[in-house]
PDB file of N, CA and C in Angstrom:
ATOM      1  N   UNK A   1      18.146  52.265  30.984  1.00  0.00           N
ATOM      2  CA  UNK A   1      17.947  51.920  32.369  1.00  0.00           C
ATOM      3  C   UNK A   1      18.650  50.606  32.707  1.00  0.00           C
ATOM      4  N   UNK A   2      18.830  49.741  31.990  1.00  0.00           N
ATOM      5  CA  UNK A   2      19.074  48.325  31.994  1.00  0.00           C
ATOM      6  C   UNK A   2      21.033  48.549  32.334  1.00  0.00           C
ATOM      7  N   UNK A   3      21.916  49.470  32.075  1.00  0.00           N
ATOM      8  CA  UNK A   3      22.583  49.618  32.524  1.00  0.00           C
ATOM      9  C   UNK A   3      23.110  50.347  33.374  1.00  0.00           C
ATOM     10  N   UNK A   4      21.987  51.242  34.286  1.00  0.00           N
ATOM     11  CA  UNK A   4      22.039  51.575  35.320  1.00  0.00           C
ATOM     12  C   UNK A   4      21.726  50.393  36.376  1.00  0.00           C
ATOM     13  N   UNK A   5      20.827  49.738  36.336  1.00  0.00           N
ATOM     14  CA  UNK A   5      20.311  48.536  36.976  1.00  0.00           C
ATOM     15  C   UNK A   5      20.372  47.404  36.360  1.00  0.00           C
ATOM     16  N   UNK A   6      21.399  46.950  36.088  1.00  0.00           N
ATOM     17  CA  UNK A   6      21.417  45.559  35.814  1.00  0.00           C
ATOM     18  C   UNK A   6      20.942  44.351  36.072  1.00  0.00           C
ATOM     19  N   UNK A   7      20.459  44.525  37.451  1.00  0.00           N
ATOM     20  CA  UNK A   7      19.333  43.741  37.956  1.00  0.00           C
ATOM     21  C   UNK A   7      18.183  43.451  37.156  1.00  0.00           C
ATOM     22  N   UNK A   8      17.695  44.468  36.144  1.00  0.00           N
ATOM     23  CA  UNK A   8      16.388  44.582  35.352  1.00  0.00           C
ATOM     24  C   UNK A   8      16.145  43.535  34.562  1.00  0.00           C
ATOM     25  N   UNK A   9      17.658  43.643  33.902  1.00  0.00           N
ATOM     26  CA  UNK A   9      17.310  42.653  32.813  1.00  0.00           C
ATOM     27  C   UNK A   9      16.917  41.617  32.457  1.00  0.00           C
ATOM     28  N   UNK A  10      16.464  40.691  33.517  1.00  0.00           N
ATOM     29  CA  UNK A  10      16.147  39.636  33.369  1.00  0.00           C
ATOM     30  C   UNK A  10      14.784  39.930  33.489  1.00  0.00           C
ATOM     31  N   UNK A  11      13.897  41.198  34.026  1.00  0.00           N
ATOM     32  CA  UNK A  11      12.297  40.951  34.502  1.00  0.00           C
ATOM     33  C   UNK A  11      11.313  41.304  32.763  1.00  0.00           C
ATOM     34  N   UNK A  12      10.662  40.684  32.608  1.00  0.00           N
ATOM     35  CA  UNK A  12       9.916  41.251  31.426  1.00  0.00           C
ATOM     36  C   UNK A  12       9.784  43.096  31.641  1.00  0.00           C
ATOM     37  N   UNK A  13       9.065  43.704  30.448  1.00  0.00           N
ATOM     38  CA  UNK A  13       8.652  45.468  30.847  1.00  0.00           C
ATOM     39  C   UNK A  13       7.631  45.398  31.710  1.00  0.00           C
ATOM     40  N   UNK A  14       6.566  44.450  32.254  1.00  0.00           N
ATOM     41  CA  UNK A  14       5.882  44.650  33.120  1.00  0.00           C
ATOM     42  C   UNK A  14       6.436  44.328  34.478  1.00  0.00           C
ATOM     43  N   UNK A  15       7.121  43.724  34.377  1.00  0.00           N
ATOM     44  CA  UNK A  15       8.076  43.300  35.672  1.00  0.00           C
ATOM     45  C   UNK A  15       8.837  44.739  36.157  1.00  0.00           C
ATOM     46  N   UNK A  16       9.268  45.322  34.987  1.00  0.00           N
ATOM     47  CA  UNK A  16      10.251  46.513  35.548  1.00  0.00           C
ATOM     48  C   UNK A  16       9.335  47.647  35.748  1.00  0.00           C
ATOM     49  N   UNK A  17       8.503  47.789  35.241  1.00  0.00           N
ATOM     50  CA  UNK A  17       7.785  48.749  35.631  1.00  0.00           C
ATOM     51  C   UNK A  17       7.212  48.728  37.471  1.00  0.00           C
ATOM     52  N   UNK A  18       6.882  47.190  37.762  1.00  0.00           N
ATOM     53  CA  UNK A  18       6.316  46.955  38.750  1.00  0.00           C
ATOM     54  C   UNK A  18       7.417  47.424  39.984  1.00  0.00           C
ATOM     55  N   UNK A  19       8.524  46.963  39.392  1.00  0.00           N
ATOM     56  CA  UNK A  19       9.936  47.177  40.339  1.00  0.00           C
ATOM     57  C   UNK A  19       9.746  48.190  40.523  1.00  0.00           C
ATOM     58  N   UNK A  20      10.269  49.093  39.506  1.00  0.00           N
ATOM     59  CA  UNK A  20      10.831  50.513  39.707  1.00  0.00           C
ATOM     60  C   UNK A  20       9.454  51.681  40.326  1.00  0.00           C
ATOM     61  N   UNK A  21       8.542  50.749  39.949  1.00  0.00           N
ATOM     62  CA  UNK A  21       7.425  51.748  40.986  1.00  0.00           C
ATOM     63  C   UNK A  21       7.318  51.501  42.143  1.00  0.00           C
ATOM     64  N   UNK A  22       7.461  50.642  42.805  1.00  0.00           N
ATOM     65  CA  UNK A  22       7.937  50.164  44.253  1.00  0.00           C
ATOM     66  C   UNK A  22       8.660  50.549  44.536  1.00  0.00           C
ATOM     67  N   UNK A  23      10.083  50.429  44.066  1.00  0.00           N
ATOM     68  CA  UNK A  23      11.237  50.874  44.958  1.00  0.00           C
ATOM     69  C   UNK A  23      11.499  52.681  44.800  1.00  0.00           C
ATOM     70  N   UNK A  24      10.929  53.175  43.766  1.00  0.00           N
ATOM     71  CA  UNK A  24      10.733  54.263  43.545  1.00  0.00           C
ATOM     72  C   UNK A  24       9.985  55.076  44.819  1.00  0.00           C
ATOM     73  N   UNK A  25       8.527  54.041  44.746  1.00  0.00           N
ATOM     74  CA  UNK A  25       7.521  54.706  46.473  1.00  0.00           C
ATOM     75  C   UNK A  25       8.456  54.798  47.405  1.00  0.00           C
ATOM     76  N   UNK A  26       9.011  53.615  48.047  1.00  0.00           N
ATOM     77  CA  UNK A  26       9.736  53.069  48.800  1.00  0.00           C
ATOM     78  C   UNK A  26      11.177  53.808  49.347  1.00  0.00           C
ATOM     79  N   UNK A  27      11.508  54.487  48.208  1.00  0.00           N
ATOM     80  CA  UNK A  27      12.953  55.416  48.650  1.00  0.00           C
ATOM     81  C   UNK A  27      12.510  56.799  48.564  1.00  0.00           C
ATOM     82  N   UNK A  28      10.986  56.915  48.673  1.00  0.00           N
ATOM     83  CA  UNK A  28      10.676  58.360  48.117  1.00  0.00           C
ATOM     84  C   UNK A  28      10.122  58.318  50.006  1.00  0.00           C
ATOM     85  N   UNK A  29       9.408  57.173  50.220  1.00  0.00           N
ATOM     86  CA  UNK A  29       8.947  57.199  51.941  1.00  0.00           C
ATOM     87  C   UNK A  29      10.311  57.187  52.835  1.00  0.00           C
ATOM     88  N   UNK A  30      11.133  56.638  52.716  1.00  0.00           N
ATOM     89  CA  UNK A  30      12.608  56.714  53.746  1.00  0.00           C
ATOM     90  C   UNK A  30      13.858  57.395  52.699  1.00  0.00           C
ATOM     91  N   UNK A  31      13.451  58.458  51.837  1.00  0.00           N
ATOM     92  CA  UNK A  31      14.449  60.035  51.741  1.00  0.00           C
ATOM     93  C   UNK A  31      15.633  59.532  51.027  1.00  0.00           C
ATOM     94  N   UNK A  32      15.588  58.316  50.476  1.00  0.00           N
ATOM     95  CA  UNK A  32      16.935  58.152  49.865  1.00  0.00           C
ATOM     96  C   UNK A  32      16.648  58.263  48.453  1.00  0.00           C
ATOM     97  N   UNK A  33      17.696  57.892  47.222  1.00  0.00           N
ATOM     98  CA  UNK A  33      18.006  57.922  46.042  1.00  0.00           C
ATOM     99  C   UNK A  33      17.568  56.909  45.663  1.00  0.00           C
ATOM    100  N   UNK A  34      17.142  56.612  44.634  1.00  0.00           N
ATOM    101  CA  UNK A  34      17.028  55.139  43.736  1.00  0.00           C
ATOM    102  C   UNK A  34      18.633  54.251  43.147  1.00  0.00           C
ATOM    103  N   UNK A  35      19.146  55.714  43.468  1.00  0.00           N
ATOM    104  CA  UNK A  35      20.779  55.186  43.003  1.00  0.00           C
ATOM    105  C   UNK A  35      21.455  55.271  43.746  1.00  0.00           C
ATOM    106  N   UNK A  36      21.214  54.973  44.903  1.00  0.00           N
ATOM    107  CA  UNK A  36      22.085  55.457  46.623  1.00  0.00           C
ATOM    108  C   UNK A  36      22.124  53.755  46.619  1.00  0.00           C
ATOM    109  N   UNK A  37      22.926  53.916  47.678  1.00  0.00           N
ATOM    110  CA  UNK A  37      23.359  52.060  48.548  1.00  0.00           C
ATOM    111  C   UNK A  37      21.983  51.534  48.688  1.00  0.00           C
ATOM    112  N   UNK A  38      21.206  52.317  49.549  1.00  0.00           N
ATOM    113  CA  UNK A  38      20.191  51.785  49.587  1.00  0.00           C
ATOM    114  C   UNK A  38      18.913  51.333  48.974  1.00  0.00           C
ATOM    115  N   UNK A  39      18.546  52.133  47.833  1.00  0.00           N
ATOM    116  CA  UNK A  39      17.993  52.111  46.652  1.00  0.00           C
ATOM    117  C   UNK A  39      18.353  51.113  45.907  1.00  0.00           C
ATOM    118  N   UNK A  40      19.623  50.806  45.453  1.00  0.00           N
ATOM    119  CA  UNK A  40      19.950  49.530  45.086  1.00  0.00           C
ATOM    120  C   UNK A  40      19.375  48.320  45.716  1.00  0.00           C
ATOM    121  N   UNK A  41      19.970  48.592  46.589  1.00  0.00           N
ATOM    122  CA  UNK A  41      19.413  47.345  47.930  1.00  0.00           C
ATOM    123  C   UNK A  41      18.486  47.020  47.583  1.00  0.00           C
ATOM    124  N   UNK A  42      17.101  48.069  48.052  1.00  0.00           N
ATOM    125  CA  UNK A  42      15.834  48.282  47.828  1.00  0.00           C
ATOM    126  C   UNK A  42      15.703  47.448  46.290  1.00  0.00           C
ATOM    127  N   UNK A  43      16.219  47.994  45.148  1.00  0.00           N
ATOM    128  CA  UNK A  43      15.971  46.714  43.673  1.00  0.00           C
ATOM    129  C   UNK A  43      16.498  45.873  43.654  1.00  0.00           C
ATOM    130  N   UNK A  44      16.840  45.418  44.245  1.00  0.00           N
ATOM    131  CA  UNK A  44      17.573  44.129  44.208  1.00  0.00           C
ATOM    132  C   UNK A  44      16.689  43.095  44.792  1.00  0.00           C
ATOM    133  N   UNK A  45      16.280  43.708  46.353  1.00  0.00           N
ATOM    134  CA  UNK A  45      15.198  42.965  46.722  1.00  0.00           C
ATOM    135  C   UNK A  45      13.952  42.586  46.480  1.00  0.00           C
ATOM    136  N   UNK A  46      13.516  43.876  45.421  1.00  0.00           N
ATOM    137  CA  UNK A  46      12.271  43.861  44.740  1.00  0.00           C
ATOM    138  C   UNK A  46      12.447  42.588  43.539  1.00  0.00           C
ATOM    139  N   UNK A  47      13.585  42.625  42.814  1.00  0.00           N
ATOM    140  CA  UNK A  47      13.819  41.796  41.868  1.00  0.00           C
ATOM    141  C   UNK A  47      13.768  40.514  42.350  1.00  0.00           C
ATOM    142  N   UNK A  48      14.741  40.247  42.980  1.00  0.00           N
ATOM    143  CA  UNK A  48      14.130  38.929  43.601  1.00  0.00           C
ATOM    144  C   UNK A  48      13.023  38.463  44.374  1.00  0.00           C
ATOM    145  N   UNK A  49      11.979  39.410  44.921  1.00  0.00           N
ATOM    146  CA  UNK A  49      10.626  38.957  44.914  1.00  0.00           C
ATOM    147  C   UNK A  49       9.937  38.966  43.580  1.00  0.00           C
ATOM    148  N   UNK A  50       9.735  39.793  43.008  1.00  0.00           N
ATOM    149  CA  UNK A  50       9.233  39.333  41.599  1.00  0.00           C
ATOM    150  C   UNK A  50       9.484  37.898  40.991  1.00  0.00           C
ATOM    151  N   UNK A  51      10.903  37.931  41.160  1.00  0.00           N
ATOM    152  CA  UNK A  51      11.315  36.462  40.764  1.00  0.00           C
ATOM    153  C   UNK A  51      10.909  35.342  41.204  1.00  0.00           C
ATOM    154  N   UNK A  52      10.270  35.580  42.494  1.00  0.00           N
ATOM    155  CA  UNK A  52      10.482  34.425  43.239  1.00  0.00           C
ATOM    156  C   UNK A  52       8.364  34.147  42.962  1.00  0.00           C
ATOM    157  N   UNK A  53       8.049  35.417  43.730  1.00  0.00           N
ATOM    158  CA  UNK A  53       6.327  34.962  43.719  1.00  0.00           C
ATOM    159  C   UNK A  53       5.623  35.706  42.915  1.00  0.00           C
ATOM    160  N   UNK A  54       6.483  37.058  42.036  1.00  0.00           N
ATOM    161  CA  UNK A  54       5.394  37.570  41.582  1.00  0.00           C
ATOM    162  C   UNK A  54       4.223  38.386  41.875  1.00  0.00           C
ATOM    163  N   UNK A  55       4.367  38.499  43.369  1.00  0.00           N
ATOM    164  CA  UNK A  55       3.003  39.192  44.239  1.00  0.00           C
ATOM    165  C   UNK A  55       2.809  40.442  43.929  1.00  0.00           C
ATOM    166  N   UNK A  56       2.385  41.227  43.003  1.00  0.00           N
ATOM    167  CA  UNK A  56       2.972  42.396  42.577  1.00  0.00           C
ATOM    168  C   UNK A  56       2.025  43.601  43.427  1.00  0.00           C
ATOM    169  N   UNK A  57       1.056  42.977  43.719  1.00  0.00           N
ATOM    170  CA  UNK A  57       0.094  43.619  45.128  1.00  0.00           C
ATOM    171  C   UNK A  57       0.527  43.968  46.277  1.00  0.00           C
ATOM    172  N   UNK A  58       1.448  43.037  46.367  1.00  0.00           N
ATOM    173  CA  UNK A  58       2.434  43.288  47.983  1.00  0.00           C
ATOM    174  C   UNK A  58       3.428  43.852  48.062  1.00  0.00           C
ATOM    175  N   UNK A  59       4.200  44.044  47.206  1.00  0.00           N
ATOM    176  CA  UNK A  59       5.794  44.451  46.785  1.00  0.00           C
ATOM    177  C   UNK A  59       6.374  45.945  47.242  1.00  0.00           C
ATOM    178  N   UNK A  60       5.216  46.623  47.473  1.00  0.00           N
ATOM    179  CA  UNK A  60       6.044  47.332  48.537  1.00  0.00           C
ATOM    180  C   UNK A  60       5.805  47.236  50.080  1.00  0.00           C
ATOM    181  N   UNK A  61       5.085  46.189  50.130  1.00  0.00           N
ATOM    182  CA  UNK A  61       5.119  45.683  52.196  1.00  0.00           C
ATOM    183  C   UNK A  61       6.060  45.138  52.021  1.00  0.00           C
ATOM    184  N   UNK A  62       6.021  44.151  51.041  1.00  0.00           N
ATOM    185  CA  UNK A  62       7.375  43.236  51.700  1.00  0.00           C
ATOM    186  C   UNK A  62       8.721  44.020  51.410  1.00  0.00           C
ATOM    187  N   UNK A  63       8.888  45.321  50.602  1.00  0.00           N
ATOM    188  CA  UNK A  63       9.931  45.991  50.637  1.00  0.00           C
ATOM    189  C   UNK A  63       9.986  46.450  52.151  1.00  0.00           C
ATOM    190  N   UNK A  64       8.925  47.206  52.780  1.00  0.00           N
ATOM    191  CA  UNK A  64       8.888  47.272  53.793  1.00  0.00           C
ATOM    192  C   UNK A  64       9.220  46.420  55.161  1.00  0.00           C
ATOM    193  N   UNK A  65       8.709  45.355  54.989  1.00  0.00           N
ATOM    194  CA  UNK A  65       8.755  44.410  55.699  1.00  0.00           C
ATOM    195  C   UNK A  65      10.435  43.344  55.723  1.00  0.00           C
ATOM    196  N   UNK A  66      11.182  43.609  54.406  1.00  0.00           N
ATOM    197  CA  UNK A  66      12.148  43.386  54.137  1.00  0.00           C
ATOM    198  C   UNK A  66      13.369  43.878  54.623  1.00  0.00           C
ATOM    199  N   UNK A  67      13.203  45.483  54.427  1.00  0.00           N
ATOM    200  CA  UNK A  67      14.390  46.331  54.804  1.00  0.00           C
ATOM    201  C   UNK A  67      14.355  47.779  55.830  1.00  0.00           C
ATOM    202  N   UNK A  68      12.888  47.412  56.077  1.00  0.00           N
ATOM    203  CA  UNK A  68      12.605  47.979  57.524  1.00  0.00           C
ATOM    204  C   UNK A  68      13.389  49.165  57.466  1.00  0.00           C
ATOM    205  N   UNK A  69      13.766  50.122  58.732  1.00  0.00           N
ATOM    206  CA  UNK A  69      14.132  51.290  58.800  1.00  0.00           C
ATOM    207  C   UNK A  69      15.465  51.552  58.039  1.00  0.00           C
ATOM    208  N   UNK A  70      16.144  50.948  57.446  1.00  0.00           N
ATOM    209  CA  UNK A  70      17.493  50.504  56.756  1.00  0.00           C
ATOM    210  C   UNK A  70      18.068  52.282  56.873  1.00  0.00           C
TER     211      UNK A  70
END
């Protein structure tokens, strides 16, 4: 996985798990791919919230709240 998403590698396995189940919900509610433009997008942004606060309760509002109808 880590070289499909390179983004990963820096989050511990609980970190990636947290990601990829978020952005996983998240592209499964607005019909896209996990490996589409937007799906990326979508981990990228997750990664850097993790990074930043960690909120792992919130992480798919603020995906929501992040990238809105994209």
């Amino acid at each position: 996985m880590d070289i499909m998403f390179p983004a990963l590698t820096s989050l511990s396995d609980h970190d990636i798990d947290v990601v990829v189940d978020a952005v996983t919900e998240w592209c499964s509610q607005h019909h896209c791919d996990i490996q589409s433009c937007r799906g990326q997008f979508a981990l990228a942004v997750a990664v850097d919230a993790v990074q930043s606060s960690a909120n792992y309760d919130t992480l798919l509002q603020h995906l929501s709240e992040k990238l809105g109808e994209q």
